[in-house]
PDB file of N, CA and C in Angstrom:
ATOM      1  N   UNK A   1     186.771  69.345-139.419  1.00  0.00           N
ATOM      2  CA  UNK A   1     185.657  69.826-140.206  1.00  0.00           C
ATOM      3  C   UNK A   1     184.862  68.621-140.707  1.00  0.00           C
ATOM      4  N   UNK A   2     183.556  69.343-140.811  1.00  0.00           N
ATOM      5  CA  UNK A   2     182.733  67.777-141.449  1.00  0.00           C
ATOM      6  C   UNK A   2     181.096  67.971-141.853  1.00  0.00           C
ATOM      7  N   UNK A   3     180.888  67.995-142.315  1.00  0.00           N
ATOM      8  CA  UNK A   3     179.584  67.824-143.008  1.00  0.00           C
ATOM      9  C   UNK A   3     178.300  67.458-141.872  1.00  0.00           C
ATOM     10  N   UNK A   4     177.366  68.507-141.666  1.00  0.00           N
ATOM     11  CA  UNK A   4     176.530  68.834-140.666  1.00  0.00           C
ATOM     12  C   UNK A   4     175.537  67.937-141.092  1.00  0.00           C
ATOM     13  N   UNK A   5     174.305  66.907-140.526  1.00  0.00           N
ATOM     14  CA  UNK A   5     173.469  66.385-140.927  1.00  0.00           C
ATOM     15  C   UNK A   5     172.331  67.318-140.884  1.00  0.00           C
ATOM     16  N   UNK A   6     171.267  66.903-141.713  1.00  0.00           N
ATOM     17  CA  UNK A   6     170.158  67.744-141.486  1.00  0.00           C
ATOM     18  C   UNK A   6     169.501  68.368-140.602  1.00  0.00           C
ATOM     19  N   UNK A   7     169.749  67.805-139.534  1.00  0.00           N
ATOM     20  CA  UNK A   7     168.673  67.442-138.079  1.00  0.00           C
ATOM     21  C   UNK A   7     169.868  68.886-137.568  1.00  0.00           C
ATOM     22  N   UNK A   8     170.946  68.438-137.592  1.00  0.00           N
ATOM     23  CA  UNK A   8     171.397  69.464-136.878  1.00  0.00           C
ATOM     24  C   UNK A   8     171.544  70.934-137.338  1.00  0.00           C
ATOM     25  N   UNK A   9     171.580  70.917-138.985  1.00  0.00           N
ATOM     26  CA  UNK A   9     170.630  72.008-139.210  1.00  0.00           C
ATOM     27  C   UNK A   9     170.154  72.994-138.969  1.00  0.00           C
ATOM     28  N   UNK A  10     168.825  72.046-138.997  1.00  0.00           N
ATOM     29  CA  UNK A  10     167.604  72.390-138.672  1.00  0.00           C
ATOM     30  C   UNK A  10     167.769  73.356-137.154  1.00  0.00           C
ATOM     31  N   UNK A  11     168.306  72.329-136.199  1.00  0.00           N
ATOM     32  CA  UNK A  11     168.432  72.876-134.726  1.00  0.00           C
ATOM     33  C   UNK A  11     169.639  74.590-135.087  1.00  0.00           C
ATOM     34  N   UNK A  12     170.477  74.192-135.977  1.00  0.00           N
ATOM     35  CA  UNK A  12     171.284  75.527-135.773  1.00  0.00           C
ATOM     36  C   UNK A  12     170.747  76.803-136.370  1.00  0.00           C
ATOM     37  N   UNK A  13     169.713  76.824-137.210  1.00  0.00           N
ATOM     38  CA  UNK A  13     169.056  77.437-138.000  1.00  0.00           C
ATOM     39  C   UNK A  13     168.082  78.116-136.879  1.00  0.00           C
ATOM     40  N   UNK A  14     167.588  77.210-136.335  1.00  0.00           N
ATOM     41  CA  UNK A  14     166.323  77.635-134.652  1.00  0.00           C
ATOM     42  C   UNK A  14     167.126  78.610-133.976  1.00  0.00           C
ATOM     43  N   UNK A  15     168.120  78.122-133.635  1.00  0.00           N
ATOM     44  CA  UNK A  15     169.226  78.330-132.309  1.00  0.00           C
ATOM     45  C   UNK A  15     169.892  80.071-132.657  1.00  0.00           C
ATOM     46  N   UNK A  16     169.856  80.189-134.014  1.00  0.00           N
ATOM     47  CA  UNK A  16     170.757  81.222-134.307  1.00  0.00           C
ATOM     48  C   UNK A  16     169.191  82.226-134.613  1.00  0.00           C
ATOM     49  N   UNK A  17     168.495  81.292-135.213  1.00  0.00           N
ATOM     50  CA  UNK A  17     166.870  82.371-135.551  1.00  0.00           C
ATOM     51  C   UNK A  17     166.449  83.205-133.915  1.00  0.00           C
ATOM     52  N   UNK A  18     166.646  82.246-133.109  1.00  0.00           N
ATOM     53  CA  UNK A  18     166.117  82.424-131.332  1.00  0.00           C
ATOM     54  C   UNK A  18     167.515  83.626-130.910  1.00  0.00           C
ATOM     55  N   UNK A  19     168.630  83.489-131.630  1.00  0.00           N
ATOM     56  CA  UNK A  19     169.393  84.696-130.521  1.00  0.00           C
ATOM     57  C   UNK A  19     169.222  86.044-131.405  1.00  0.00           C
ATOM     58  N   UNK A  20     168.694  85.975-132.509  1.00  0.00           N
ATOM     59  CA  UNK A  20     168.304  87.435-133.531  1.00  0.00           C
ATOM     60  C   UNK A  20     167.351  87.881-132.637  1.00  0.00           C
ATOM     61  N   UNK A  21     166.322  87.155-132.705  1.00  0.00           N
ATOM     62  CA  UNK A  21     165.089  87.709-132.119  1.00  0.00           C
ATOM     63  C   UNK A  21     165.396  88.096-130.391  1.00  0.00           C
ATOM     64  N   UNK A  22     166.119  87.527-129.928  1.00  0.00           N
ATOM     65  CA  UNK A  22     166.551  88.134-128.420  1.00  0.00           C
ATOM     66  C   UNK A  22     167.440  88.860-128.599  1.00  0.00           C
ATOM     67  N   UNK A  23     168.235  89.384-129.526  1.00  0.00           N
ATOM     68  CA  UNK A  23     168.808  90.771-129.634  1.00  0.00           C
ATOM     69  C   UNK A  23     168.066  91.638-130.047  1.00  0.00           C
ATOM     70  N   UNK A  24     167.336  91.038-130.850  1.00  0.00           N
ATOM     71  CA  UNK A  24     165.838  92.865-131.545  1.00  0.00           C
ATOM     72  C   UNK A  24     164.999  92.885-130.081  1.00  0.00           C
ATOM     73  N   UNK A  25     164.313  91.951-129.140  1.00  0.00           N
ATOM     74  CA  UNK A  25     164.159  92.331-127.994  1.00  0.00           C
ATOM     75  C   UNK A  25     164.421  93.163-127.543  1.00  0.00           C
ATOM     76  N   UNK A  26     166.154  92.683-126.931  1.00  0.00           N
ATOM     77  CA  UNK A  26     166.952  93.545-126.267  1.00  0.00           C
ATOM     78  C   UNK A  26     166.651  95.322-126.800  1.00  0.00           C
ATOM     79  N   UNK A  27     167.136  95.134-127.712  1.00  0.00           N
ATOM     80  CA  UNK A  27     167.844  96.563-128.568  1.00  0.00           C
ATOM     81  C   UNK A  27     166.325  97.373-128.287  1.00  0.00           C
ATOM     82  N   UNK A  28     165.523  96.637-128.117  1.00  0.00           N
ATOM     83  CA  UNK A  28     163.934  97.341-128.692  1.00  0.00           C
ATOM     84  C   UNK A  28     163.367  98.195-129.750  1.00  0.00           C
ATOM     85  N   UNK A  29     164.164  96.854-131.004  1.00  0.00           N
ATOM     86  CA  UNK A  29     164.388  97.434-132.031  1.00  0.00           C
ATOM     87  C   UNK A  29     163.333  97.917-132.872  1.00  0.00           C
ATOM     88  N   UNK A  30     162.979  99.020-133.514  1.00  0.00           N
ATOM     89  CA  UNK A  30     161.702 100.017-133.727  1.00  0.00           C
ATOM     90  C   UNK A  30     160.384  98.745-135.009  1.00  0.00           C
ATOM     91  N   UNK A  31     161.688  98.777-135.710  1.00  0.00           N
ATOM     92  CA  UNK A  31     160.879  97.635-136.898  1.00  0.00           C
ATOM     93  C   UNK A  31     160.950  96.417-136.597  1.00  0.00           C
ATOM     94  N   UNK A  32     161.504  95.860-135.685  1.00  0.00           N
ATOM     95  CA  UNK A  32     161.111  94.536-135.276  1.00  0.00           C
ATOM     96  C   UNK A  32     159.949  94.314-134.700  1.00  0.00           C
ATOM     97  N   UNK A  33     159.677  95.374-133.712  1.00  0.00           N
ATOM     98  CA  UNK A  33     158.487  95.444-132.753  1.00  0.00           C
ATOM     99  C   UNK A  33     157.064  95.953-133.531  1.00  0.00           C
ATOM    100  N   UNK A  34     157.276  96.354-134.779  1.00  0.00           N
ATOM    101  CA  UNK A  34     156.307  96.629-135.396  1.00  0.00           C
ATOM    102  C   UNK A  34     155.883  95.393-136.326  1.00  0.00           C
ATOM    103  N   UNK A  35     156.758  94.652-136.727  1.00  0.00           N
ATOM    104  CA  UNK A  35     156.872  93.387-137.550  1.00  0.00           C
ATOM    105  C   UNK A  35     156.230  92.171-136.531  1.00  0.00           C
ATOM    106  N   UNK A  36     156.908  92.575-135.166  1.00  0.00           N
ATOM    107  CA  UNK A  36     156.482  91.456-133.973  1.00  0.00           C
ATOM    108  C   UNK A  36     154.521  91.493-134.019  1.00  0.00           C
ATOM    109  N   UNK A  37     154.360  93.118-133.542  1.00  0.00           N
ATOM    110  CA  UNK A  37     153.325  93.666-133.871  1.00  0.00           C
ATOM    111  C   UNK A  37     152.050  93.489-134.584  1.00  0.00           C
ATOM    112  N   UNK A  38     152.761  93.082-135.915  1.00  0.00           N
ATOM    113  CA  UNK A  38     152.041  92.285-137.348  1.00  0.00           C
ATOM    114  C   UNK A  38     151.463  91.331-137.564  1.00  0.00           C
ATOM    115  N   UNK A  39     152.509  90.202-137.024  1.00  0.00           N
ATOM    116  CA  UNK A  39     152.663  89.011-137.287  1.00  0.00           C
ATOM    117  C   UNK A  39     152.835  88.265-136.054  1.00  0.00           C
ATOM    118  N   UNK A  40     152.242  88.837-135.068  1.00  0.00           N
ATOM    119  CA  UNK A  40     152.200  87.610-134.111  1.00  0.00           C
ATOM    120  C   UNK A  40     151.020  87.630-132.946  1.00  0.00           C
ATOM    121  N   UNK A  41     151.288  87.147-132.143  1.00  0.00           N
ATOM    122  CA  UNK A  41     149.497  86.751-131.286  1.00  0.00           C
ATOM    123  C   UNK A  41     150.223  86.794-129.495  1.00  0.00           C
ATOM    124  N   UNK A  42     149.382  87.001-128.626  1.00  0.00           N
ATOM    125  CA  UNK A  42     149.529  87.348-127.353  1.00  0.00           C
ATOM    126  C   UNK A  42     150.153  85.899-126.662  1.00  0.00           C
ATOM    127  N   UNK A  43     150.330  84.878-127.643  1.00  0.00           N
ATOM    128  CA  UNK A  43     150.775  83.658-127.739  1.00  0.00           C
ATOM    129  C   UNK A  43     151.649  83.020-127.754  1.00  0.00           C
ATOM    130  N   UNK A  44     152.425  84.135-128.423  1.00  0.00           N
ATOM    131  CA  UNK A  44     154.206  84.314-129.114  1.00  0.00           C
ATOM    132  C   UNK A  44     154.185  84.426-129.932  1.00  0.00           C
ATOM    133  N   UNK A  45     156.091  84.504-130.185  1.00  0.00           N
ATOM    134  CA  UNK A  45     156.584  84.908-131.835  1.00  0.00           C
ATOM    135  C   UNK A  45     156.838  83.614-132.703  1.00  0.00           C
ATOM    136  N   UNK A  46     156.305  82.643-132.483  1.00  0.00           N
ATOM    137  CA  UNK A  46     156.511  81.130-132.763  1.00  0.00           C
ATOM    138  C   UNK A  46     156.114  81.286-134.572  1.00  0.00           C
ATOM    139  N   UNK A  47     155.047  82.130-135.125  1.00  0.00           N
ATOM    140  CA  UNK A  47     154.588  82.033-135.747  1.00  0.00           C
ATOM    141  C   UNK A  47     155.241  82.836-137.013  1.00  0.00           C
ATOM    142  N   UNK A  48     155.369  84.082-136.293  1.00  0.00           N
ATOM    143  CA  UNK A  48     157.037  84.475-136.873  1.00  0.00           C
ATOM    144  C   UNK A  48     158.003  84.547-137.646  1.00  0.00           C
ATOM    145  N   UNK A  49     158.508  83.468-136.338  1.00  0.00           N
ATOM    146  CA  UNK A  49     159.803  82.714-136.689  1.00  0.00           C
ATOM    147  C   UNK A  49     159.058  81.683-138.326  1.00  0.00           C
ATOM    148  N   UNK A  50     158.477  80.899-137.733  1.00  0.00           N
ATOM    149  CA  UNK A  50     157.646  79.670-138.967  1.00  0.00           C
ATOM    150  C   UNK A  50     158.076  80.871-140.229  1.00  0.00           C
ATOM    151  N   UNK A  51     157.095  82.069-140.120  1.00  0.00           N
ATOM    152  CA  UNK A  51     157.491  82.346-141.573  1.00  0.00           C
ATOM    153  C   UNK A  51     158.560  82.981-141.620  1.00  0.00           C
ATOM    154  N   UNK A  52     159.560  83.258-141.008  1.00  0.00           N
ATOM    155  CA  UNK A  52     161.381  83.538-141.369  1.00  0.00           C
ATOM    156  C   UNK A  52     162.019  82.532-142.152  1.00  0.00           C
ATOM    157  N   UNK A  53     161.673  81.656-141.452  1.00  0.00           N
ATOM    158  CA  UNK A  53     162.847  80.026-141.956  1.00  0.00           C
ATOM    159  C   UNK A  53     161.728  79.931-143.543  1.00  0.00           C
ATOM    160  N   UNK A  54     160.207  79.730-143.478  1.00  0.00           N
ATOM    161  CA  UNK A  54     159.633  79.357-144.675  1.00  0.00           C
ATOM    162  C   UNK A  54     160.636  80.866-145.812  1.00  0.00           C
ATOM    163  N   UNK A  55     160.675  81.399-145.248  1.00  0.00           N
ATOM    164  CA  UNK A  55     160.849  82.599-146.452  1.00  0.00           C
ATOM    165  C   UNK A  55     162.368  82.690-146.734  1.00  0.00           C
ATOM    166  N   UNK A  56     163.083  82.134-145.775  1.00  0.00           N
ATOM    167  CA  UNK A  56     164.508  81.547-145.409  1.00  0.00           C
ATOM    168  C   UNK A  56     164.647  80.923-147.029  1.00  0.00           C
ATOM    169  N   UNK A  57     163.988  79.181-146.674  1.00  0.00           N
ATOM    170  CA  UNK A  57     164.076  78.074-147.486  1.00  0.00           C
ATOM    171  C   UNK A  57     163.395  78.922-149.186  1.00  0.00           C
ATOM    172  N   UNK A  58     162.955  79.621-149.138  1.00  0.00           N
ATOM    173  CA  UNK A  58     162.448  79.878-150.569  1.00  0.00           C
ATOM    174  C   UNK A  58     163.224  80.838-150.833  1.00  0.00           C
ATOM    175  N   UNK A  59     163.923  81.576-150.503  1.00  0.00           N
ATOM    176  CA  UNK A  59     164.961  82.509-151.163  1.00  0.00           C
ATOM    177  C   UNK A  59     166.272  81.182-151.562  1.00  0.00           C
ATOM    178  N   UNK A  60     166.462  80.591-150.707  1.00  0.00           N
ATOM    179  CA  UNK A  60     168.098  79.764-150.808  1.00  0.00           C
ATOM    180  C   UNK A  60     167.393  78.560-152.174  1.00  0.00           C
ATOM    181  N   UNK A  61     166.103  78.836-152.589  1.00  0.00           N
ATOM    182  CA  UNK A  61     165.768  77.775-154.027  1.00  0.00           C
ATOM    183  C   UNK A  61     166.169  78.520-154.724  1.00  0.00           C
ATOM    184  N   UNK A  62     166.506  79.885-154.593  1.00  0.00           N
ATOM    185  CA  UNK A  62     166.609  80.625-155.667  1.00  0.00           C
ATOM    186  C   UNK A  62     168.138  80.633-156.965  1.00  0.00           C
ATOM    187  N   UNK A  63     168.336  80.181-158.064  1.00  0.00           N
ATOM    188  CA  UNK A  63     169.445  80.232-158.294  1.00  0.00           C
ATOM    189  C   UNK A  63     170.972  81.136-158.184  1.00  0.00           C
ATOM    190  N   UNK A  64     170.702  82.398-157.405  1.00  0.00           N
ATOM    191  CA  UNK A  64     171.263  83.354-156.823  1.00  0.00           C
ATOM    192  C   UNK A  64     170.341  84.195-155.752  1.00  0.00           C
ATOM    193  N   UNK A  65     170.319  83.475-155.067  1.00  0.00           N
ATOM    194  CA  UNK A  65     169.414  84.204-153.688  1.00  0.00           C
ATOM    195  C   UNK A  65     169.421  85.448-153.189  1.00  0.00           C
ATOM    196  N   UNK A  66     170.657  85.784-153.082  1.00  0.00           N
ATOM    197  CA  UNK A  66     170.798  87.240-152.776  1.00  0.00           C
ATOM    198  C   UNK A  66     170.530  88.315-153.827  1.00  0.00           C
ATOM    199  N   UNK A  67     170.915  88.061-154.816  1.00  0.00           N
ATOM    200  CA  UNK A  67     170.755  89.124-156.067  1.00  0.00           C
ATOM    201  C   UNK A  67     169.218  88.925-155.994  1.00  0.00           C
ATOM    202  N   UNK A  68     168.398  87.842-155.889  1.00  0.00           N
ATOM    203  CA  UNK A  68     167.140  87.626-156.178  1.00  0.00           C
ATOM    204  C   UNK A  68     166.305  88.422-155.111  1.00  0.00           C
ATOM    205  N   UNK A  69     167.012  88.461-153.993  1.00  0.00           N
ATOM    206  CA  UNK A  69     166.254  89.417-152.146  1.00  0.00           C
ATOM    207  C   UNK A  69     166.621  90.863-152.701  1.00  0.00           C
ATOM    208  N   UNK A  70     167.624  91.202-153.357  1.00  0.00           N
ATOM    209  CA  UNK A  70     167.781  92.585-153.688  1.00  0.00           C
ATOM    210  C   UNK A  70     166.985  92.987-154.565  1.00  0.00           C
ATOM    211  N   UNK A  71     166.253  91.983-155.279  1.00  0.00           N
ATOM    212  CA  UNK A  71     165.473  92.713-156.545  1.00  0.00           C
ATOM    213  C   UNK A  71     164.089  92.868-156.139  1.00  0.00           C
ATOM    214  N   UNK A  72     163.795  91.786-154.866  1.00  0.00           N
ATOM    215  CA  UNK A  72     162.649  92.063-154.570  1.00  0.00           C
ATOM    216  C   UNK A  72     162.234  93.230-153.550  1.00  0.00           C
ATOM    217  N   UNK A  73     163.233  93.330-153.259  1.00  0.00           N
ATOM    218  CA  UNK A  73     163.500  94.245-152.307  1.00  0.00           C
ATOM    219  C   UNK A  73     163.102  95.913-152.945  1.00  0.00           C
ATOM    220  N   UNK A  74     164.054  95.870-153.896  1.00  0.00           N
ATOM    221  CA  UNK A  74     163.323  96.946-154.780  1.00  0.00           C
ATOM    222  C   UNK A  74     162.263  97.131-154.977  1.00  0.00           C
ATOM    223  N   UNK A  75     161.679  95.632-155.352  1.00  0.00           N
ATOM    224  CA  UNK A  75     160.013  95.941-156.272  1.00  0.00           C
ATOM    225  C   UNK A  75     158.950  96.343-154.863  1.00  0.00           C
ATOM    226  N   UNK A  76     159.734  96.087-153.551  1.00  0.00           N
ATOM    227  CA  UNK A  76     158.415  96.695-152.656  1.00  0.00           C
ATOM    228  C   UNK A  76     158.661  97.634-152.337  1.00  0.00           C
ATOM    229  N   UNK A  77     159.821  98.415-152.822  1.00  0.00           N
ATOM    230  CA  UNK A  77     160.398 100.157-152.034  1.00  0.00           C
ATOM    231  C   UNK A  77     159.337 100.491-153.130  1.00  0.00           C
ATOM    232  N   UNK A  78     158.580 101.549-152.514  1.00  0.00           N
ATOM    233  CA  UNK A  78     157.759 102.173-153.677  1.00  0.00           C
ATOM    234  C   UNK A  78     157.584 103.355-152.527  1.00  0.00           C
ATOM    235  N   UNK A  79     158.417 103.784-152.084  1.00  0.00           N
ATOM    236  CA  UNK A  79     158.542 105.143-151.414  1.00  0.00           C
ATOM    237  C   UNK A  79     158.303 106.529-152.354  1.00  0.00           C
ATOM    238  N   UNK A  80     159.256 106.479-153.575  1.00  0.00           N
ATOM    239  CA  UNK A  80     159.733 107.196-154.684  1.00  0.00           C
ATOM    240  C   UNK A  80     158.561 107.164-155.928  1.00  0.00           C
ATOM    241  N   UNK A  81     157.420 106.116-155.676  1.00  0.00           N
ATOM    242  CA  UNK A  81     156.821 106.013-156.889  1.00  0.00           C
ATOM    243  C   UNK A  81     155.197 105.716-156.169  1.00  0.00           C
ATOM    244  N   UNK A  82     154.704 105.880-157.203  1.00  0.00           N
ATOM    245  CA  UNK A  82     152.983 105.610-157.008  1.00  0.00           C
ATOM    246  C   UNK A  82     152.238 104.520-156.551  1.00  0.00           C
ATOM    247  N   UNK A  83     151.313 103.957-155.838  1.00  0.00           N
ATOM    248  CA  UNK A  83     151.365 102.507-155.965  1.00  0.00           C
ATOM    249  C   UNK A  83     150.593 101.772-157.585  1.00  0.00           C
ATOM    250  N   UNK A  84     150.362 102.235-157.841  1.00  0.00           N
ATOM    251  CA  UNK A  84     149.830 101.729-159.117  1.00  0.00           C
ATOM    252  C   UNK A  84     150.568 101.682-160.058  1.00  0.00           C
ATOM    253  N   UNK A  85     152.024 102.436-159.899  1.00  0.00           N
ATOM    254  CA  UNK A  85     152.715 102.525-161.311  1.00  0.00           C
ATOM    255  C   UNK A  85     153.668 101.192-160.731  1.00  0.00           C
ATOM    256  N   UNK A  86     153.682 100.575-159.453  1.00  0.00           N
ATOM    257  CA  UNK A  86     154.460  98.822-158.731  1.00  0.00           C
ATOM    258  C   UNK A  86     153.690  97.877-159.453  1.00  0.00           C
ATOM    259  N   UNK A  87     154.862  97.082-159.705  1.00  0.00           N
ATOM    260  CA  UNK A  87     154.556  95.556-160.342  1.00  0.00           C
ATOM    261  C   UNK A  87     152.985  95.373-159.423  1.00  0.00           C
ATOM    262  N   UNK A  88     153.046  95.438-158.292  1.00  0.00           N
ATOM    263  CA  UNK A  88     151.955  94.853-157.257  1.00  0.00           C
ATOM    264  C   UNK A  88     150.677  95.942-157.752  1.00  0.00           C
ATOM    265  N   UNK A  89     151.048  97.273-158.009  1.00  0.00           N
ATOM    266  CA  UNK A  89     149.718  97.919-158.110  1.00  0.00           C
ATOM    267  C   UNK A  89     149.120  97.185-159.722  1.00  0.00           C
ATOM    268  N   UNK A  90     150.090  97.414-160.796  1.00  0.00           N
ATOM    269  CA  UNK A  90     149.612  96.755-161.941  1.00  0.00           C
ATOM    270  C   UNK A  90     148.916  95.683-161.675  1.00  0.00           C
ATOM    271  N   UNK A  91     149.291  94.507-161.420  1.00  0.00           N
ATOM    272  CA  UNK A  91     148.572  93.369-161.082  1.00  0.00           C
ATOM    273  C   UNK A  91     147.476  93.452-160.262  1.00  0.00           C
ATOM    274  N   UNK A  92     147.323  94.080-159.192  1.00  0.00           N
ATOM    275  CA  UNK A  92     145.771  94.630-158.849  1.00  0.00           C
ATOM    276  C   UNK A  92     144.594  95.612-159.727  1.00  0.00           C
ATOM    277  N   UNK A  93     145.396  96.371-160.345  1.00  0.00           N
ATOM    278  CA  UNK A  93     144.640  97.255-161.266  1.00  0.00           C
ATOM    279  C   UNK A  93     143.862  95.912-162.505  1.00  0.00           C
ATOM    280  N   UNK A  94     144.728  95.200-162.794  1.00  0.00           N
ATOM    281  CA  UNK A  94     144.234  94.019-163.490  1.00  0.00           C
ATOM    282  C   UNK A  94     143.186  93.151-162.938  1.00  0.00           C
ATOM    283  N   UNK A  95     143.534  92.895-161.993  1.00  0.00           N
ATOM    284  CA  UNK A  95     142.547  91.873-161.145  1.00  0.00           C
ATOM    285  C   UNK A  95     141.141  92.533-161.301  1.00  0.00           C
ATOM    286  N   UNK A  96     141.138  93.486-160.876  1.00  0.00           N
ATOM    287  CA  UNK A  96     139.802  94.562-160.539  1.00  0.00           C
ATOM    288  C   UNK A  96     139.447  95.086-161.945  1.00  0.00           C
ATOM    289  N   UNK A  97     140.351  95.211-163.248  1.00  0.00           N
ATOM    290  CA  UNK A  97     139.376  95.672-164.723  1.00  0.00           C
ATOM    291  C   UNK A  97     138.676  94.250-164.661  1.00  0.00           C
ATOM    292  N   UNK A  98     139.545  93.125-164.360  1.00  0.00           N
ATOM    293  CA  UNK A  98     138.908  92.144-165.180  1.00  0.00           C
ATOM    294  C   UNK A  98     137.744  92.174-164.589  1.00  0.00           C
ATOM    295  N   UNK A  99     137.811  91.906-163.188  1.00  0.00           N
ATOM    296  CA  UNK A  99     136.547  91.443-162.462  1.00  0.00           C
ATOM    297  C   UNK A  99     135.371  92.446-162.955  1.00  0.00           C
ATOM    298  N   UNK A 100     135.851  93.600-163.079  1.00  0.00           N
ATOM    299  CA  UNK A 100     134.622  94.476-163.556  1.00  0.00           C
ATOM    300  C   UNK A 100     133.716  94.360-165.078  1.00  0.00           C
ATOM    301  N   UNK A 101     134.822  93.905-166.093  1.00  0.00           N
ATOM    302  CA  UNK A 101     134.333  93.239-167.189  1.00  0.00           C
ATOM    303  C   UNK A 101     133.323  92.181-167.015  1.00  0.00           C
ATOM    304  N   UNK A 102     134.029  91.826-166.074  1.00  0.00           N
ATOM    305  CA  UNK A 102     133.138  90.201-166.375  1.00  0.00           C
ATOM    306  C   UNK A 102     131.540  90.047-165.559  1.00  0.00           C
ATOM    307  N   UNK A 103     131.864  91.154-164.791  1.00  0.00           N
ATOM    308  CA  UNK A 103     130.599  91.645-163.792  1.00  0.00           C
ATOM    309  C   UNK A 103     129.616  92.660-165.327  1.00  0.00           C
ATOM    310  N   UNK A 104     130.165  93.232-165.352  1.00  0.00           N
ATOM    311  CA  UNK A 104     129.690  93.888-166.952  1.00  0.00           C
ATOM    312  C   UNK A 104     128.566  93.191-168.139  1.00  0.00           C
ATOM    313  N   UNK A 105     129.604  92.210-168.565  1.00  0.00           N
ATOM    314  CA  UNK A 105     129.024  90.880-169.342  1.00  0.00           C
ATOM    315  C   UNK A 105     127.880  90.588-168.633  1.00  0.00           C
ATOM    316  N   UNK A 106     128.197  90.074-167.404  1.00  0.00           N
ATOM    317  CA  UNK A 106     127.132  89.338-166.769  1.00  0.00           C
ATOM    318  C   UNK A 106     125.785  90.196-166.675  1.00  0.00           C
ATOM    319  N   UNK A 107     125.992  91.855-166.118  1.00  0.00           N
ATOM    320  CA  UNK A 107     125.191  92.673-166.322  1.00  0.00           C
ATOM    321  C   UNK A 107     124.100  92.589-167.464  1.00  0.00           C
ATOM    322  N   UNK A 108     124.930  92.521-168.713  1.00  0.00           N
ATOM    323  CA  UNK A 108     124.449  92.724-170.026  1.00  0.00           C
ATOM    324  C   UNK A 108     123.622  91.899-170.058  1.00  0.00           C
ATOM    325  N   UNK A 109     123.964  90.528-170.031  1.00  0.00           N
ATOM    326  CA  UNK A 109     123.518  89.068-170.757  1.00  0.00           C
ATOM    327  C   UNK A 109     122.146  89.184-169.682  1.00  0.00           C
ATOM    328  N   UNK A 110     122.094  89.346-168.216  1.00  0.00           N
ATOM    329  CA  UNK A 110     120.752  89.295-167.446  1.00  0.00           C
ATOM    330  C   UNK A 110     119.852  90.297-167.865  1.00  0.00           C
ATOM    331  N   UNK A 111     120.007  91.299-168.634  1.00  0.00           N
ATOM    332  CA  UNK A 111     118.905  92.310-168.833  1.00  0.00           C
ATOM    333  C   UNK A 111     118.615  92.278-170.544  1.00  0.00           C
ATOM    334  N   UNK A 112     119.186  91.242-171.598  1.00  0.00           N
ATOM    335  CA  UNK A 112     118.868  90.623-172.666  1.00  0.00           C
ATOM    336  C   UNK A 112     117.415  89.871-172.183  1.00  0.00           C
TER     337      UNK A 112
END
């Protein structure tokens, strides 16, 4: 046993990312191909992958990573609920009063 250097890593991280994605291939798996679908170009899945590992490396900053993927995980099931009553709808509903305020103001102050 022994302590992996970075580099190799990196390569085992590729290597194991490259045989997922050739098993959701295979399988012709329904949400992969819709995700493939999404997020990628007549080019390949190169781009993908880039954001797997980026979204990889920012969960494992997390001080409990997994508990932290389960919670987010929650906050985007919004099957059961409204979108406006989601963390994500609130924060848009915000974005858009403000902007309308401030479009408002501006209204006001040009016809002073």
């Amino acid at each position: 046993m022994r302590i992996a250097e970075s580099t190799e890593i990196e390569i085992l991280k590729e290597e194991i990312l490259e045989d997922i994605f050739e098993e959701k291939y295979e399988k012709q798996d329904k949400d992969f191909l819709n995700l493939i679908d999404k997020y990628t170009s007549y080019k390949g899945d190169d781009i993908l992958k880039e954001i797997t590992l980026k979204i990889y490396l920012y969960i494992q900053s997390m001080p409990f990573p997994e508990q932290w993927l389960e919670e987010k995980i929650k906050e985007f099931n919004i099957k059961n609920t409204s979108f406006e009553k989601t963390i994500w709808g609130e924060i848009l509903i915000k974005i858009v009063k403000d902007e309308l305020e401030d479009r408002n103001i501006k209204i006001k102050k040009s016809i002073k």
